[in-house]
N, C-alpha and C. Protein backbone atom coordinates (compact mmCIF):
# COMPACT_ATOMS: atom_id res chain seq x y z
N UNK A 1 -108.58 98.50 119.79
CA UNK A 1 -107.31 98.12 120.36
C UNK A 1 -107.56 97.01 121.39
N UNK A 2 -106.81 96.41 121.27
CA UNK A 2 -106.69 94.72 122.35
C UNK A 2 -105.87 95.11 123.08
N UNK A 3 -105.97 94.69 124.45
CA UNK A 3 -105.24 94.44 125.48
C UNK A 3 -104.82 93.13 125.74
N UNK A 4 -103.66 92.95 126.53
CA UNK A 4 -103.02 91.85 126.98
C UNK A 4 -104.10 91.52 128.07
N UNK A 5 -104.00 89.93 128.06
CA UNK A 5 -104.84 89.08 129.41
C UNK A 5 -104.19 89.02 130.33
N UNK A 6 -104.60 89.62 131.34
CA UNK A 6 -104.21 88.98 132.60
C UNK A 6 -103.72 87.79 132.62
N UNK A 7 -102.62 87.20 133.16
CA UNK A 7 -101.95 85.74 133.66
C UNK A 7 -103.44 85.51 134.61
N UNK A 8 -103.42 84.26 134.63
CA UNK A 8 -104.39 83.39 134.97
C UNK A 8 -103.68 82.19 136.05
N UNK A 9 -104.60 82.45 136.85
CA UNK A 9 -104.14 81.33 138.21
C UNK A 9 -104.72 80.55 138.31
N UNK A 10 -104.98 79.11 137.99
CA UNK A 10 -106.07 78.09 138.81
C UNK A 10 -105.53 77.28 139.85
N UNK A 11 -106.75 77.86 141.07
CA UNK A 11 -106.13 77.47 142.38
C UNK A 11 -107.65 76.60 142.35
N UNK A 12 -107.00 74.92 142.77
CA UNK A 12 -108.18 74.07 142.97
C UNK A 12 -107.16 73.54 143.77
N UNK A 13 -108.20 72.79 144.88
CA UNK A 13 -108.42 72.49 145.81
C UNK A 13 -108.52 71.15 145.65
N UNK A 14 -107.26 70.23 146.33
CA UNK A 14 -107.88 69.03 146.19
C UNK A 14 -107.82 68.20 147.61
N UNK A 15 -108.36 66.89 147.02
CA UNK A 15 -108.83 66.31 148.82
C UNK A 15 -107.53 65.94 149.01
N UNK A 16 -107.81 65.45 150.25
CA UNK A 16 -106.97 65.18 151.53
C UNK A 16 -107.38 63.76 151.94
N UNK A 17 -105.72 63.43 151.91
CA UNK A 17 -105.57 62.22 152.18
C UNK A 17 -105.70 61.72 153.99
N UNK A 18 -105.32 62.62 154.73
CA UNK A 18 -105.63 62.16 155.64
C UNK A 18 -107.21 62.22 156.19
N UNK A 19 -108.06 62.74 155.70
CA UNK A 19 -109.51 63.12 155.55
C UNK A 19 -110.24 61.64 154.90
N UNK A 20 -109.81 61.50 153.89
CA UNK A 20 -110.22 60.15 152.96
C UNK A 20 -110.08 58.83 154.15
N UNK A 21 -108.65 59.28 155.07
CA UNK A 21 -108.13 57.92 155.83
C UNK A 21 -109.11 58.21 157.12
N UNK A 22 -109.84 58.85 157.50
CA UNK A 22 -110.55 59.38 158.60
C UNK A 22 -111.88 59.04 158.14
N UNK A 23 -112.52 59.03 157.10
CA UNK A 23 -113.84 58.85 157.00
C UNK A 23 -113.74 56.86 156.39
N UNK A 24 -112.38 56.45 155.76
CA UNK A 24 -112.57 55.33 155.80
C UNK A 24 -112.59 54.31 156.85
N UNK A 25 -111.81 55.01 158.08
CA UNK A 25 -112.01 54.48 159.41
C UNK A 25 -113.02 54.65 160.22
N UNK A 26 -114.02 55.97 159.82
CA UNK A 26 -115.18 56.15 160.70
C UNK A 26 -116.55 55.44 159.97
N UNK A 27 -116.56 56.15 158.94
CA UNK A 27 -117.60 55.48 157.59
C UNK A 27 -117.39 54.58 156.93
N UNK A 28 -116.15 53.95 156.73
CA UNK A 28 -116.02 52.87 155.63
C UNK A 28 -116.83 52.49 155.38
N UNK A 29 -118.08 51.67 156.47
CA UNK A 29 -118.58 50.76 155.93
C UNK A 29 -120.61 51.24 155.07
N UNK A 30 -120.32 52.47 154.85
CA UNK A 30 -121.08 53.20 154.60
C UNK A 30 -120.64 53.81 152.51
N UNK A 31 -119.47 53.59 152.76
CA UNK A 31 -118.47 53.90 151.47
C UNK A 31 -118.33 55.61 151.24
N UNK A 32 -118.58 55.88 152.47
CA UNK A 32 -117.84 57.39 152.48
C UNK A 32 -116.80 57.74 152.05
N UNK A 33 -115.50 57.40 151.93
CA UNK A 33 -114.77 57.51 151.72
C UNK A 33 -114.29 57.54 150.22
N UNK A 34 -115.74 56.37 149.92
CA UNK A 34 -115.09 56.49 148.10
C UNK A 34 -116.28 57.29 147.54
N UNK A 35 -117.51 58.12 148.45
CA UNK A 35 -118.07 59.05 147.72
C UNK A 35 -117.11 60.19 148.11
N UNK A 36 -116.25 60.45 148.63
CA UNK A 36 -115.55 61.74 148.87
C UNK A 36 -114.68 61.66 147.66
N UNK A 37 -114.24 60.86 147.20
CA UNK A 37 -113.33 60.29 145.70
C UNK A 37 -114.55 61.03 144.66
N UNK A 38 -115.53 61.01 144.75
CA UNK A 38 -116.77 61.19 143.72
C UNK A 38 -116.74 59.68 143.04
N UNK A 39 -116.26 58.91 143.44
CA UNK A 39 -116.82 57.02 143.11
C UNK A 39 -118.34 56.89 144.09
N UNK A 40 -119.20 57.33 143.35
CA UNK A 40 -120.87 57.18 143.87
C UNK A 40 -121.14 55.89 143.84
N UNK A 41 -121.29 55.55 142.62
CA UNK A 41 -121.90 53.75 142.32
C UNK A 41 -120.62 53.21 143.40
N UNK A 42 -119.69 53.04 143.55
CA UNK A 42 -119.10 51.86 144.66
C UNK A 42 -118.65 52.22 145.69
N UNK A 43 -119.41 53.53 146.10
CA UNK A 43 -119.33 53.62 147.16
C UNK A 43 -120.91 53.58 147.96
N UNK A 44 -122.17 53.65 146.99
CA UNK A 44 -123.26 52.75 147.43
C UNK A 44 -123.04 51.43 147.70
N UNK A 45 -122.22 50.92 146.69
CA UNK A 45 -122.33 49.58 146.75
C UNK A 45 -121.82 48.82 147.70
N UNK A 46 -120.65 49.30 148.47
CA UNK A 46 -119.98 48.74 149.77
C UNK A 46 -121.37 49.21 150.56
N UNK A 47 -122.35 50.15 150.52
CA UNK A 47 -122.77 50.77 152.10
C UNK A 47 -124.21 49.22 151.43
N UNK A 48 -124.50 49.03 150.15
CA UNK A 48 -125.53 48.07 150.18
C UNK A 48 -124.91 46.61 150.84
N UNK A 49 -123.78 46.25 150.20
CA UNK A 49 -122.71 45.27 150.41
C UNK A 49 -122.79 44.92 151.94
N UNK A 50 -122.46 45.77 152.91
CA UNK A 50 -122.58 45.76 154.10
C UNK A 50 -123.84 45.76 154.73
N UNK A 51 -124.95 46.36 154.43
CA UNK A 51 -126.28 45.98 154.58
C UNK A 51 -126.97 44.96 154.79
N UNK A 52 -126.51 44.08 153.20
CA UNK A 52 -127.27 42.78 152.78
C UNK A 52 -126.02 42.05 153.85
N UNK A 53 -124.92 41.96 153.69
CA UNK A 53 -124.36 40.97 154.78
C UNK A 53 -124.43 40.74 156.23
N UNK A 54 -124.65 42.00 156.99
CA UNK A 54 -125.38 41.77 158.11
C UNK A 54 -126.41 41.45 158.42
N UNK A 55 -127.66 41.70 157.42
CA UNK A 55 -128.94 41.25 157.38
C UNK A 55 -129.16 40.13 157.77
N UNK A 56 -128.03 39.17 156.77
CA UNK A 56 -128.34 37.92 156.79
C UNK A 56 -127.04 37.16 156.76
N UNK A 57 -126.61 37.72 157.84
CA UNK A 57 -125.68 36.94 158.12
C UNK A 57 -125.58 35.80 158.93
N UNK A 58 -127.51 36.12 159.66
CA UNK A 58 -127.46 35.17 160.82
C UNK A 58 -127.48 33.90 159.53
N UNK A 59 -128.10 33.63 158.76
CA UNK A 59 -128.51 32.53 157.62
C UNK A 59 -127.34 31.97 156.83
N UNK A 60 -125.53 32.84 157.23
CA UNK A 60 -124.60 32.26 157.13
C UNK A 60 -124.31 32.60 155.00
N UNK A 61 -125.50 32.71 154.33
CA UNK A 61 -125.39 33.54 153.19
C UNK A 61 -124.70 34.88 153.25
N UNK A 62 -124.96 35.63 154.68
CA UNK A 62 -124.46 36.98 154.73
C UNK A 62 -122.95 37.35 154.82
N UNK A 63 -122.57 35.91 154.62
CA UNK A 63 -120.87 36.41 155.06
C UNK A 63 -120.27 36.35 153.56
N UNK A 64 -120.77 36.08 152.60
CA UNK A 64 -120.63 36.12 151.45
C UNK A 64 -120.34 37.89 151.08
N UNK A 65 -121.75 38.59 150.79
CA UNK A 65 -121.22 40.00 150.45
C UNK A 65 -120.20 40.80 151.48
N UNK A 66 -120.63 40.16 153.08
CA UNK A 66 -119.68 40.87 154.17
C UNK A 66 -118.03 40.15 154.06
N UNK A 67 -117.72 39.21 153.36
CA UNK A 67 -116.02 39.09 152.74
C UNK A 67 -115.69 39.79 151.76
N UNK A 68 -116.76 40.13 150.69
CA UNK A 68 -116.35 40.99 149.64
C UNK A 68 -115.85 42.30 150.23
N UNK A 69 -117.03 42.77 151.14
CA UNK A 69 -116.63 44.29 151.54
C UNK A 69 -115.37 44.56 152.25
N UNK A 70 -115.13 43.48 153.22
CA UNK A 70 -113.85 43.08 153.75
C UNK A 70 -112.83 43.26 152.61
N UNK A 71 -112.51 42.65 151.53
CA UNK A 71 -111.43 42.51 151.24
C UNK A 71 -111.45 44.03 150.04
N UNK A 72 -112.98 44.72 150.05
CA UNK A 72 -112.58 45.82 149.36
C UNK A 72 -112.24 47.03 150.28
N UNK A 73 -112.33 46.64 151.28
CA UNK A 73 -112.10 47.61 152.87
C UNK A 73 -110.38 47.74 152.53
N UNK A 74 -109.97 46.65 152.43
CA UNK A 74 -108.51 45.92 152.76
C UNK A 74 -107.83 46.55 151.75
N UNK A 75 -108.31 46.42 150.27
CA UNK A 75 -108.00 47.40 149.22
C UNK A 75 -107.61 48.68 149.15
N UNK A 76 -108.56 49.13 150.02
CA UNK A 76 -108.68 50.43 149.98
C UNK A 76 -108.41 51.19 151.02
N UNK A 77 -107.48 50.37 152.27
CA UNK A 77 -106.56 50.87 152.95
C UNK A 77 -105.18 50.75 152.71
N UNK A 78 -105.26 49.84 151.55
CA UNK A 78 -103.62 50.11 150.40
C UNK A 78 -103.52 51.13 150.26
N UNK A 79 -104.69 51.09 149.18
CA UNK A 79 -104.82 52.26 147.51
C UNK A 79 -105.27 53.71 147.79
N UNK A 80 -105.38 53.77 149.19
CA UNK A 80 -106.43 54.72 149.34
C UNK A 80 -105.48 56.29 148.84
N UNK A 81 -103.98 56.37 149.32
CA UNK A 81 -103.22 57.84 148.68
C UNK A 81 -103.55 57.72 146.75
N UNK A 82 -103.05 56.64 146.61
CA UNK A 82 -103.25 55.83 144.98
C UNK A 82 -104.41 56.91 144.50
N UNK A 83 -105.79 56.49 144.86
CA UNK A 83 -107.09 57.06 144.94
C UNK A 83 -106.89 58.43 144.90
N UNK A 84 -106.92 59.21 146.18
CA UNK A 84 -107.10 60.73 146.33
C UNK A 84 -105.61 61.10 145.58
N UNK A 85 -104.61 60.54 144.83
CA UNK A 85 -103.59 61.56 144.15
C UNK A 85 -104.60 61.29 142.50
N UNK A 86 -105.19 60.44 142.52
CA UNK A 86 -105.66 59.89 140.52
C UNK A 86 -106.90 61.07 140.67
N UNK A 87 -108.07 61.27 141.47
CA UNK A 87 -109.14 62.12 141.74
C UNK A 87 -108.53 63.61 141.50
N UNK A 88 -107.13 63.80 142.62
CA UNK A 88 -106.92 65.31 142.46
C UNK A 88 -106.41 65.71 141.13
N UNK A 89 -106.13 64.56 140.44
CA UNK A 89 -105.25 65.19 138.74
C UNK A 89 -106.37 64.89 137.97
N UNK A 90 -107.03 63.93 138.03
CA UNK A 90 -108.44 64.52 137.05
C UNK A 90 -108.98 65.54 137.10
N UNK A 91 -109.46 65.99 138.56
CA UNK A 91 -109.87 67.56 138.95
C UNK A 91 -108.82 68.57 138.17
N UNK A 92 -107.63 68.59 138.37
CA UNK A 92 -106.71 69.67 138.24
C UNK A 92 -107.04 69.16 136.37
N UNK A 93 -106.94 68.52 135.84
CA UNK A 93 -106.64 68.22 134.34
C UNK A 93 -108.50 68.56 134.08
N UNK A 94 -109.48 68.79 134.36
CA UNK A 94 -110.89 69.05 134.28
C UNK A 94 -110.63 70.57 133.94
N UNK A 95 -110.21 71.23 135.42
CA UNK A 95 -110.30 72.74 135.42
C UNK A 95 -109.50 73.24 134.46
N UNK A 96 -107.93 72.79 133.76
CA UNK A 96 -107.36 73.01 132.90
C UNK A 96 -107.71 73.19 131.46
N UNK A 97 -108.84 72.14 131.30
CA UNK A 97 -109.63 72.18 130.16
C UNK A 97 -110.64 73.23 129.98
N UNK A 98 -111.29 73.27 131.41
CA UNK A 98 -112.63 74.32 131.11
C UNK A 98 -111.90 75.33 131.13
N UNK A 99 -111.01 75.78 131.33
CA UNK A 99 -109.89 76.98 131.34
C UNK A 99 -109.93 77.53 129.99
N UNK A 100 -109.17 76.64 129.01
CA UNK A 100 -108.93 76.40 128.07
C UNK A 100 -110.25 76.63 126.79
N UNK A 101 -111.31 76.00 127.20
CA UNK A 101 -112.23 75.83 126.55
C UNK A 101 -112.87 77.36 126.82
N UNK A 102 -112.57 78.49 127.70
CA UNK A 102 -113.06 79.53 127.80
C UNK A 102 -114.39 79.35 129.08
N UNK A 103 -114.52 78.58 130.04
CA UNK A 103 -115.31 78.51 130.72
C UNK A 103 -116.60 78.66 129.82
């Protein structure tokens, strides 16, 4: 004999936008903010970005990668709700699947 399943709840947890806006103002230039997104590769890449442009910035080459990071800073004090609402529905549409798929 089979029994009925329990109703099923998935409670996930997603980030926070004012958290994302707090580490892009403290860390930005480290790309904290877009490893809290789970964007790893570009969020190394702003913390290298910012690296190599101060390095050598005295040599006037450095303001080259340090405008890029600038204007992806600038971006990403638009986009940044944009960002943490697209992250939390992949998460929520992830767990839905492994749900689905039977864990």
């Amino acid at each position: 004999m089979t029994y009925p399943q329990p109703p099923t709840v998935i409670v996930q947890a997603g980030r926070s936008v004012v958290l994302a806006y707090v580490l892009l103002v403290l860390l930005g230039w480290l790309g904290v903010h877009r490893m809290y997104l789970g964007k790893w590769i570009t969020g190394i890449t702003l913390a290298v970005l910012f690296g190599v442009g101060t390095a050598t910035a005295a040599i006037l080459i450095g303001w080259i990668p340090l405008i890029i990071w600038g204007l992806v800073m600038v971006w990403d004090l638009v986009t940044l709700p944009l960002q943490v609402a697209a992250f939390n529905a992949r998460e929520r549409n992830r767990a839905v699947r492994q749900y689905q798929r039977g864990w």
